[in-house]
N, C-alpha and C. Protein backbone atom coordinates (compact mmCIF):
# COMPACT_ATOMS: atom_id res chain seq x y z
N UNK A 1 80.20 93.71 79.03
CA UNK A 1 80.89 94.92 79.45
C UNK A 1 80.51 95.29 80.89
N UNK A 2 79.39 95.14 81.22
CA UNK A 2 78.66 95.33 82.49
C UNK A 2 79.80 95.05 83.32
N UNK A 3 79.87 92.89 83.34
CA UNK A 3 80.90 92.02 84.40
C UNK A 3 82.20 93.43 84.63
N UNK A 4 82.72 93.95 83.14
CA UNK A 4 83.82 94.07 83.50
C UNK A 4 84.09 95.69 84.35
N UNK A 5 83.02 96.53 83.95
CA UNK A 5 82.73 97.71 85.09
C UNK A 5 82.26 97.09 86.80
N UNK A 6 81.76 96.04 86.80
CA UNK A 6 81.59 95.84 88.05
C UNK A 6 82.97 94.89 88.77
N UNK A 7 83.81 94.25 88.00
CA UNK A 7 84.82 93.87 88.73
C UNK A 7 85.81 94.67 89.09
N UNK A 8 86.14 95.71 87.86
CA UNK A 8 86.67 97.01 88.20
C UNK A 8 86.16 97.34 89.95
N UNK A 9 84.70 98.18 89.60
CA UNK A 9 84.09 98.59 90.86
C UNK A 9 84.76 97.92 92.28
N UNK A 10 84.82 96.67 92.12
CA UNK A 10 84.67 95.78 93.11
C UNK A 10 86.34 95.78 93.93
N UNK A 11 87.06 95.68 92.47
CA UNK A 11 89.01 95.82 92.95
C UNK A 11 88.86 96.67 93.72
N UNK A 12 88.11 97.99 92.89
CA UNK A 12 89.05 99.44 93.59
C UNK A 12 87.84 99.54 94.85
N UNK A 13 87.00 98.73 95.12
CA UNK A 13 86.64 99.19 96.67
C UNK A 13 87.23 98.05 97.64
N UNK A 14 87.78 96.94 97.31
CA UNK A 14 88.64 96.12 98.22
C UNK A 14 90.06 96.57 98.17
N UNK A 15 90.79 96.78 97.06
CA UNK A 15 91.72 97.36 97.55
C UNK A 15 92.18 98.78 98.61
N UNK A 16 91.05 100.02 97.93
CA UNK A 16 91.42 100.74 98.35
C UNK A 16 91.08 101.06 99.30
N UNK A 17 89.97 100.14 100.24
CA UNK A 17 89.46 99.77 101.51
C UNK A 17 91.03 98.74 102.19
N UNK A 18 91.81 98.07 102.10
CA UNK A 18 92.37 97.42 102.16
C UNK A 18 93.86 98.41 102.86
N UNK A 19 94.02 99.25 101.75
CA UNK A 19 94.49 100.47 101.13
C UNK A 19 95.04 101.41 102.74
N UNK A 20 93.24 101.60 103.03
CA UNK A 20 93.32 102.52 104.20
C UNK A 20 93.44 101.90 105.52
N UNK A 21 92.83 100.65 105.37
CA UNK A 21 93.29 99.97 106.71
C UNK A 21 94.88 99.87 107.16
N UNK A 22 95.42 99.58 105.81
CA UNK A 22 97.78 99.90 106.06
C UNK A 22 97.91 100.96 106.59
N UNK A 23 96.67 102.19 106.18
CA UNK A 23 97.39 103.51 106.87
C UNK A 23 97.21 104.77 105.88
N UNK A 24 97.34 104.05 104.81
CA UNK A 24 96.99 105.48 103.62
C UNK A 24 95.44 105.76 103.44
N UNK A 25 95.77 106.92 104.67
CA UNK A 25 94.49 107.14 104.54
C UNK A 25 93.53 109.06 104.07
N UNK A 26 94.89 109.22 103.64
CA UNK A 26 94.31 110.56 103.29
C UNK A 26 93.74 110.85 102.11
N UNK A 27 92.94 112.12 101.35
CA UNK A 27 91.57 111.87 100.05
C UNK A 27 92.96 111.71 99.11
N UNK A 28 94.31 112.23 99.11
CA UNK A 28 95.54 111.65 98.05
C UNK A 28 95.79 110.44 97.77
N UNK A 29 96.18 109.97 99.25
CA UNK A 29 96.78 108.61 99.01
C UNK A 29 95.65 107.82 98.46
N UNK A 30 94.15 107.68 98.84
CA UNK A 30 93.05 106.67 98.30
C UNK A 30 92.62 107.25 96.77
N UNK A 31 93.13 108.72 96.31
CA UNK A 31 92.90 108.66 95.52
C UNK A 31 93.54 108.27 94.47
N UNK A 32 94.79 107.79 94.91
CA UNK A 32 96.08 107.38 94.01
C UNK A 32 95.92 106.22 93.39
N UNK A 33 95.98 105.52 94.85
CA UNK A 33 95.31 103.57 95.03
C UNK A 33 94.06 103.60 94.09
N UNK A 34 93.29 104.45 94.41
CA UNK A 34 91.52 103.89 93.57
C UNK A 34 92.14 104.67 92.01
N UNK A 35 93.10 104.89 91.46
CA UNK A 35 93.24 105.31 89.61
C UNK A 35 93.92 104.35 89.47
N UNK A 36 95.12 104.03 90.46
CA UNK A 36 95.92 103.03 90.12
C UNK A 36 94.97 101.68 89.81
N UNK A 37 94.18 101.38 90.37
CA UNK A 37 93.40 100.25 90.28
C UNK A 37 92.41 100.21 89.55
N UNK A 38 91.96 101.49 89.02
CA UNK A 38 91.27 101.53 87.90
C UNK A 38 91.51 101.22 86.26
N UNK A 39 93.13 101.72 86.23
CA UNK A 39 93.61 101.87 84.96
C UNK A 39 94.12 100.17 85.11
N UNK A 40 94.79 99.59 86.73
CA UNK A 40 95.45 98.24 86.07
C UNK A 40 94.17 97.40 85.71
N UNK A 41 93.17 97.51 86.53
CA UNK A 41 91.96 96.68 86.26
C UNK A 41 91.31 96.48 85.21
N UNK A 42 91.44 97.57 84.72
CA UNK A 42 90.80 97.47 83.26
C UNK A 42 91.08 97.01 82.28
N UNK A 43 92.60 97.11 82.13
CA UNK A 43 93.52 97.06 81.18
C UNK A 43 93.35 95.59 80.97
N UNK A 44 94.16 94.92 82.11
CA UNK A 44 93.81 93.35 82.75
C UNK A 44 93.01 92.45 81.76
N UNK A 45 91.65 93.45 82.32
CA UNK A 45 90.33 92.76 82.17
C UNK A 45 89.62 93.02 80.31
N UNK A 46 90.26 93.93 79.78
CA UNK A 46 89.84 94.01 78.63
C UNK A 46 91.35 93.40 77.52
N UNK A 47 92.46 93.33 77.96
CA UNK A 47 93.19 92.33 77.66
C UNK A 47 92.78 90.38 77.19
N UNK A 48 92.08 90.02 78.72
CA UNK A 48 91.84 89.19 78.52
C UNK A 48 90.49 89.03 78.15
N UNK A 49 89.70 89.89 77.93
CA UNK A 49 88.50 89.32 77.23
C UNK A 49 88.84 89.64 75.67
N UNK A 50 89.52 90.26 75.00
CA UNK A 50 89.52 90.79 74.11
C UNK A 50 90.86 90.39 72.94
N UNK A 51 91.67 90.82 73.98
CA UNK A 51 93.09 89.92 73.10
C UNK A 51 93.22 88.77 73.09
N UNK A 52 93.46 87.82 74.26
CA UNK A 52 93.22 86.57 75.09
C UNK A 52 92.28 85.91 75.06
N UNK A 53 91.36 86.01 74.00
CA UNK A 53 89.71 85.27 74.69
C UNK A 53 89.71 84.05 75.14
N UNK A 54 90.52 83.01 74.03
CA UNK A 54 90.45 81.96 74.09
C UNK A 54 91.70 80.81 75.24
N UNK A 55 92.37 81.66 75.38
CA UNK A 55 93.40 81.44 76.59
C UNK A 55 93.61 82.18 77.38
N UNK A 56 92.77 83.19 77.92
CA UNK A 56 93.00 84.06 78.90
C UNK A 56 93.20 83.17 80.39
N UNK A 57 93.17 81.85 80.64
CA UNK A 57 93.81 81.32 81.98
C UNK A 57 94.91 81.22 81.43
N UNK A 58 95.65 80.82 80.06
CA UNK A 58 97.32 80.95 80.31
C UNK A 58 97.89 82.08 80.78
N UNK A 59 97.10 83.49 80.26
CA UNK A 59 97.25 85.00 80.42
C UNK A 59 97.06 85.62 81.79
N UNK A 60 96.25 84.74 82.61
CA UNK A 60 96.29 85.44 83.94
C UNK A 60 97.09 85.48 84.67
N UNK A 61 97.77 84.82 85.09
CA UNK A 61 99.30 84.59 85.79
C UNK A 61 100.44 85.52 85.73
N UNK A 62 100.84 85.36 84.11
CA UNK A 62 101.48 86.88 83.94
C UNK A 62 101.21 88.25 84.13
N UNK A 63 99.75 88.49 83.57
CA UNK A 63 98.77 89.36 83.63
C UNK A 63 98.97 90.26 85.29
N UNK A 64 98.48 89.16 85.99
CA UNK A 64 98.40 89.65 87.65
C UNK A 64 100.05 90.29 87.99
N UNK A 65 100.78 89.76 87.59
CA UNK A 65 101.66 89.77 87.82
C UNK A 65 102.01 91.10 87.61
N UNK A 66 102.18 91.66 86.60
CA UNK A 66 102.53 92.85 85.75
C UNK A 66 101.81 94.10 86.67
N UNK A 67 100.09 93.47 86.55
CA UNK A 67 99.54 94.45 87.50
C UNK A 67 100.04 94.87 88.58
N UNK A 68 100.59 93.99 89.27
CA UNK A 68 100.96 93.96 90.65
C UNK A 68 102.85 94.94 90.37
N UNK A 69 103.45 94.51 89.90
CA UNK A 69 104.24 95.34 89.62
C UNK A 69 104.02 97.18 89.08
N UNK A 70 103.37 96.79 88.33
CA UNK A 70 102.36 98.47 88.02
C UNK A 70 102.13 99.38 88.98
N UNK A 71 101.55 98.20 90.02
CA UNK A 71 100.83 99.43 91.12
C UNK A 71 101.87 99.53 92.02
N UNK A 72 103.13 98.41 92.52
CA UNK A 72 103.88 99.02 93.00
C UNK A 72 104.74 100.45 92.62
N UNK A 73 105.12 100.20 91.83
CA UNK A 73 106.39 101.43 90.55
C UNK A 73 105.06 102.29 91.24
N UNK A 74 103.69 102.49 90.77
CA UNK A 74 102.65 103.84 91.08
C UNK A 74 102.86 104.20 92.27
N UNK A 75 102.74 103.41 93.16
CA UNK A 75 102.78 103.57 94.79
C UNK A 75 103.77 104.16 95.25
N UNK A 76 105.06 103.42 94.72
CA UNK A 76 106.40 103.75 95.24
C UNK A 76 107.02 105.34 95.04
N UNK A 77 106.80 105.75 93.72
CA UNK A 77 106.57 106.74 93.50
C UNK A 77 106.13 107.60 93.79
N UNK A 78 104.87 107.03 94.75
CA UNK A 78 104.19 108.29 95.70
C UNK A 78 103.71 108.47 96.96
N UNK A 79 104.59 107.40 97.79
CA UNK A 79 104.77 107.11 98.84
C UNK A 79 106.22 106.37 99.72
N UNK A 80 106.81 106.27 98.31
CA UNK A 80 108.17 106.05 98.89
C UNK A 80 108.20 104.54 98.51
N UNK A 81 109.36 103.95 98.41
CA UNK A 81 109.70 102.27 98.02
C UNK A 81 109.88 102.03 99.31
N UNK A 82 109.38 100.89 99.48
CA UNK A 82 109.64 99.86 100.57
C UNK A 82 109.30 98.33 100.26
N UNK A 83 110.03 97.44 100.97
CA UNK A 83 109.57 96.02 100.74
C UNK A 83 107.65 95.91 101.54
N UNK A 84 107.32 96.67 102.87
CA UNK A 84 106.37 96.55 103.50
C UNK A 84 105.13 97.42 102.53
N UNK A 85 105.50 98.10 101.70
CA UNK A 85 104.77 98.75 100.34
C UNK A 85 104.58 97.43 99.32
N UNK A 86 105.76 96.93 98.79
CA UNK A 86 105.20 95.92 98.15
C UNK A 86 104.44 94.82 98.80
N UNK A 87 104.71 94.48 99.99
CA UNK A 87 103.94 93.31 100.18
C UNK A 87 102.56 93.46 100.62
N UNK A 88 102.33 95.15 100.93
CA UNK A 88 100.91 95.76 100.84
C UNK A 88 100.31 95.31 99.59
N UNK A 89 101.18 95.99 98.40
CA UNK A 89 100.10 95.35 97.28
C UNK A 89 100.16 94.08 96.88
N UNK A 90 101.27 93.29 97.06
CA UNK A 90 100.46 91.93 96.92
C UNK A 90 99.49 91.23 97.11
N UNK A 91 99.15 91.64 98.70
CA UNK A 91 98.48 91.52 99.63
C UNK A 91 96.64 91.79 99.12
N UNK A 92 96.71 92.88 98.83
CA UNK A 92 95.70 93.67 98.06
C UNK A 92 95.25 92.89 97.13
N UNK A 93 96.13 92.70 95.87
CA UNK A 93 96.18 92.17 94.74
C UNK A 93 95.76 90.83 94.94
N UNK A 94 96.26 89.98 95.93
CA UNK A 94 95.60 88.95 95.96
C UNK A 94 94.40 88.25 96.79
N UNK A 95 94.04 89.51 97.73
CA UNK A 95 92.81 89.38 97.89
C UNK A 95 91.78 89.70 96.92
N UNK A 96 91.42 90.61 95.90
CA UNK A 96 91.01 90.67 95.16
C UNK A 96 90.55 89.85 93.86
N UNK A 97 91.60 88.97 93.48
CA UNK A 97 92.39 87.98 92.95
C UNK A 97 91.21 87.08 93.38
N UNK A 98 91.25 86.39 94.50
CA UNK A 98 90.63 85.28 95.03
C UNK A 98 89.06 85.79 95.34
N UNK A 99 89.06 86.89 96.10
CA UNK A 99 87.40 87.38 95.93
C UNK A 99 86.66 87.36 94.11
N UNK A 100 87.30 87.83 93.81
CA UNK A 100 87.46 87.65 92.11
C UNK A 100 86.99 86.59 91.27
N UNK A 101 87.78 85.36 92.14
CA UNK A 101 87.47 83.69 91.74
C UNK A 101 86.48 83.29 92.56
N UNK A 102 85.95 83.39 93.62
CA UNK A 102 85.29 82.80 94.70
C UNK A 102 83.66 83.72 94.51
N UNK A 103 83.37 84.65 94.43
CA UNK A 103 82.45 85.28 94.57
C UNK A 103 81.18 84.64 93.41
N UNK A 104 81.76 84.48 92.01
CA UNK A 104 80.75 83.92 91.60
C UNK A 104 80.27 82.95 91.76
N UNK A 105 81.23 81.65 92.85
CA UNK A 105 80.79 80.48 93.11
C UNK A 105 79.80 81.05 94.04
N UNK A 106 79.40 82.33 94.74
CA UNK A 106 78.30 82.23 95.35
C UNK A 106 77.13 83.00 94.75
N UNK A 107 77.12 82.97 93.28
CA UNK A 107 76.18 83.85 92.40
C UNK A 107 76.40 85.30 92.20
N UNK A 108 78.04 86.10 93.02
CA UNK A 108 77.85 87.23 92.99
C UNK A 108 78.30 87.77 91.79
């Protein structure tokens, strides 16, 4: 349970660091980004440890996916739709994504 409070931790301070560098940078907008990324992160992550155990790499793909749609619809909603909004959170999403995969190859 630990892993999965600290990967949480970890999304919502790369994204919503990520977040403010695009520009949203007021205590609303980061506070939007850091729930949004709390609730998809979790969900995600206790999905696949829990529903998924045993195939949670078939499950990630879709999984991310959904997330990433999630937080757009959240965003858009409260900052307006744009294509340069979505490709913010992709952007986000898949840095995280890959810090995500890569970090424990260095023990983190």
């Amino acid at each position: 349970m630990k892993i999965l409070l600290l990967a949480c931790f970890l999304t919502v301070l790369v994204e919503t660091a990520l977040f403010a560098l695009f520009g949203y940078r007021s205590k609303d907008d980061l506070t939007i980004v850091a729930c949004a990324n709390i609730v998809t992160n979790l969900t995600l992550n206790l999905l696949l440890a829990f529903v998924f155990p045993y195939d949670a790499h078939f499950w990630v793909l879709p999984l991310e996916v959904t997330v990433v749609l999630a937080e757009y619809l959240i965003y858009a909603k409260a900052f307006g739709a744009s294509k340069m909004l979505f490709l913010q959170t992709l952007a986000a999403n898949v840095l995280s994504f890959v810090l995500g995969v890569i970090l424990p190859v260095f023990g983190w």
